[in-house]
Protein backbone atom coordinates (compact mmCIF):
# COMPACT_ATOMS: atom_id res chain seq x y z
CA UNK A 1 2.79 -18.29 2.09
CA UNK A 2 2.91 -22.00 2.81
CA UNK A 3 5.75 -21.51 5.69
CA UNK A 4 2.91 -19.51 7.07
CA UNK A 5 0.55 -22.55 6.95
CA UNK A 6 2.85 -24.73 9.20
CA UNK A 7 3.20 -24.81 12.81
CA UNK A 8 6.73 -23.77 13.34
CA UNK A 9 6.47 -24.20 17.18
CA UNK A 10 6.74 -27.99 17.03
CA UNK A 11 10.56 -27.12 15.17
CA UNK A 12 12.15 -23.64 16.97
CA UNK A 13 15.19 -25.56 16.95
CA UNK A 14 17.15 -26.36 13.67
CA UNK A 15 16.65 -25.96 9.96
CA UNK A 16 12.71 -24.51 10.73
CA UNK A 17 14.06 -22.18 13.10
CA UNK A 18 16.94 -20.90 10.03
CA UNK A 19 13.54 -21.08 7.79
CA UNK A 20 11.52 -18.84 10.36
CA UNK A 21 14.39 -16.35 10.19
CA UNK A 22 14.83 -16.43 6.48
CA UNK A 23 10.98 -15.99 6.13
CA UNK A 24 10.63 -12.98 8.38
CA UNK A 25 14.06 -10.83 6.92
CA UNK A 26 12.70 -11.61 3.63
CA UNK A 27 9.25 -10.77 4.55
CA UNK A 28 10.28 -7.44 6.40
CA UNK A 29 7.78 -4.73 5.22
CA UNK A 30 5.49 -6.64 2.67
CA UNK A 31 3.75 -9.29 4.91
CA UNK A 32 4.99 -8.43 8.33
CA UNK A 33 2.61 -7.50 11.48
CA UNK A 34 4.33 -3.88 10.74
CA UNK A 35 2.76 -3.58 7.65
CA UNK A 36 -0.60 -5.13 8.70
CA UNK A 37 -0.67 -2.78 11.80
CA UNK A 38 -0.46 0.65 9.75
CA UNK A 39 2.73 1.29 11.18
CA UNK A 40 6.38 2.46 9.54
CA UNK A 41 9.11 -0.07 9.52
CA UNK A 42 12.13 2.18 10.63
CA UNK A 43 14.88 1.56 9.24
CA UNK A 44 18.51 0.66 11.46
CA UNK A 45 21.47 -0.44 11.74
CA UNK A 46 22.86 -3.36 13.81
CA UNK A 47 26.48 -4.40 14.48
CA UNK A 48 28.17 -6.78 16.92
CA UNK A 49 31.88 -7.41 18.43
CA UNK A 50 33.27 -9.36 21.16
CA UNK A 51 31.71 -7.68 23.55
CA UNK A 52 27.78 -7.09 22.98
CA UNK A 53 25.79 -5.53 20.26
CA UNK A 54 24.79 -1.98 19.21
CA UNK A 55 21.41 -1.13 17.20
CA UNK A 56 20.75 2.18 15.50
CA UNK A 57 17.31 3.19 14.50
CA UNK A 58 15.96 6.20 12.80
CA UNK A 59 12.57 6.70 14.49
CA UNK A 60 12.37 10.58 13.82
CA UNK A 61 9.17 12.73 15.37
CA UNK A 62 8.60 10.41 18.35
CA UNK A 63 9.49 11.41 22.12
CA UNK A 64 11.89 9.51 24.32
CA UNK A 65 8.67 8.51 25.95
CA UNK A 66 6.98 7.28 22.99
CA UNK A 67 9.58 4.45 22.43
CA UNK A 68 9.57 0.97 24.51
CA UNK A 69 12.09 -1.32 24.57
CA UNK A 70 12.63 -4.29 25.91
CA UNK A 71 14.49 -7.60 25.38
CA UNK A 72 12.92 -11.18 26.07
CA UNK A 73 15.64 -13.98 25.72
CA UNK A 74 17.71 -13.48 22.79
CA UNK A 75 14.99 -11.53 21.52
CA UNK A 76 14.82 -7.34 21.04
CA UNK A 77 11.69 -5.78 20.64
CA UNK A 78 11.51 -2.01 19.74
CA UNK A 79 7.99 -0.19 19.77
CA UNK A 80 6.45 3.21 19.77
CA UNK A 81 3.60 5.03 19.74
CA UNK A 82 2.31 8.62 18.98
CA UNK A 83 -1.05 10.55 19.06
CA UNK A 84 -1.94 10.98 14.82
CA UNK A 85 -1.96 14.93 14.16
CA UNK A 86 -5.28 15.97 13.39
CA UNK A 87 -6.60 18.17 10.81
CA UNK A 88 -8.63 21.75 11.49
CA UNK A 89 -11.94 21.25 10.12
CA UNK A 90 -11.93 22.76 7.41
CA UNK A 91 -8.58 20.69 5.84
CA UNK A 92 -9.10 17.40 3.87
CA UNK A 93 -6.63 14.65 3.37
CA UNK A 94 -5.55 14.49 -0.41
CA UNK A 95 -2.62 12.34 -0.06
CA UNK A 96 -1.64 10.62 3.08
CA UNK A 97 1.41 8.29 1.89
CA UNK A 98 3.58 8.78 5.34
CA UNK A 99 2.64 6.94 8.34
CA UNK A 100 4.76 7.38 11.14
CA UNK A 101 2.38 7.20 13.71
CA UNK A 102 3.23 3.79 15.27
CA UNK A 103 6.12 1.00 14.51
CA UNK A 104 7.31 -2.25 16.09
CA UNK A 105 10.78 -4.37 15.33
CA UNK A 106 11.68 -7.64 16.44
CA UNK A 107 15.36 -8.02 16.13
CA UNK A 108 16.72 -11.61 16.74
CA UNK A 109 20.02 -11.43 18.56
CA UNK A 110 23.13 -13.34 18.67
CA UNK A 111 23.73 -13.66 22.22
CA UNK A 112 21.80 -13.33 25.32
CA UNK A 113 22.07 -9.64 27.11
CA UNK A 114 23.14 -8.62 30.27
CA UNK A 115 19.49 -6.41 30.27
CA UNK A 116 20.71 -4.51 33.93
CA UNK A 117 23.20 -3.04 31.58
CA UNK A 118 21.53 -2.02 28.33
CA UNK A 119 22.30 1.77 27.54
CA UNK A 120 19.27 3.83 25.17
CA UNK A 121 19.61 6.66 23.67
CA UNK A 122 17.53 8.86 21.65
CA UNK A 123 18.79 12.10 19.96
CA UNK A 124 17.21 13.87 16.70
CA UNK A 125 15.18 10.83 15.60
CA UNK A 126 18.21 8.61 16.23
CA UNK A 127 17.87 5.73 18.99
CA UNK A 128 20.82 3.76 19.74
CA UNK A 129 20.68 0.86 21.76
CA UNK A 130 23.84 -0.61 23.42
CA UNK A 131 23.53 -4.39 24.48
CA UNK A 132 26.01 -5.43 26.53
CA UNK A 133 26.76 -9.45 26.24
CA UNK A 134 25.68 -11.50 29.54
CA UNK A 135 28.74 -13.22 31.57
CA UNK A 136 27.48 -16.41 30.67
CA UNK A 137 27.54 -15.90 27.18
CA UNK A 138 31.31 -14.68 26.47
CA UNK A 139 34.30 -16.73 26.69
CA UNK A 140 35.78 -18.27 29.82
CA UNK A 141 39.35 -18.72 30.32
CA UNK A 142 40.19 -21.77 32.33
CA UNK A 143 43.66 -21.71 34.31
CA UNK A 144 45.54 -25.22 34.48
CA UNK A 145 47.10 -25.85 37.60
């Protein structure tokens, strides 16, 4: 795509960085580094109050310790990683349309998180991720004296 062909880095502020979001949601699951890696793009959910944010992703068949998560900047990154079942020897692959051995999503957030208090979760294939807004990013109420 040309919005692939120019270097965004020189613009991460402004309409290019509104572009670079457009281009990735739109992109989600046909030309993303998901979809290149082999992976499954799990699906979630992703709300946000006053307060902080909460993400819900369906991610069934993996372990706790499969998933990694961690936030950089305003920036969430989910990831995980499983050993592929293998077949006995004497089984053949005759369709093989569900790959759920690996995923990775990038979720751009609002706000900047108070990381020290994020809260995961992970019950029957359900992870859910509470992100807690940092101080500096809610509202301060200034007395007049």
């Amino acid at each position: 795509m040309l919005l692939n062909l120019i270097d965004r880095k020189l613009n991460e502020n402004g309409l290019w960085s509104d572009f670079n979001r457009l281009h990735n949601e739109l992109s989600r699951g046909f030309y993303s580094q998901d979809s290149y890696s082999n992976g499954f793009n799990p699906p979630l959910n992703f709300y946000v109050n006053e307060d902080g944010a909460m993400v819900y992703c369906l991610v069934p068949g993996f372990n706790q310790d499969d998933i990694d998560i961690s936030i950089n900047d305003k920036q969430l990154q989910l990831a995980g990683k499983k050993e592929k079942e293998t077949l006995d020897e004497k089984s053949r692959v005759v369709m093989e349309e569900i790959k759920m051995d690996q995923f990775s999503r990038n979720i751009e957030l609002p706000f900047r998180v108070d990381a020290d208090k994020v809260v995961a979760q992970y019950r029957d294939g359900i992870l859910k991720i509470s992100l807690p807004k940092a101080e500096s990013e809610k509202p301060k109420k200034i007395k007049v004296s």
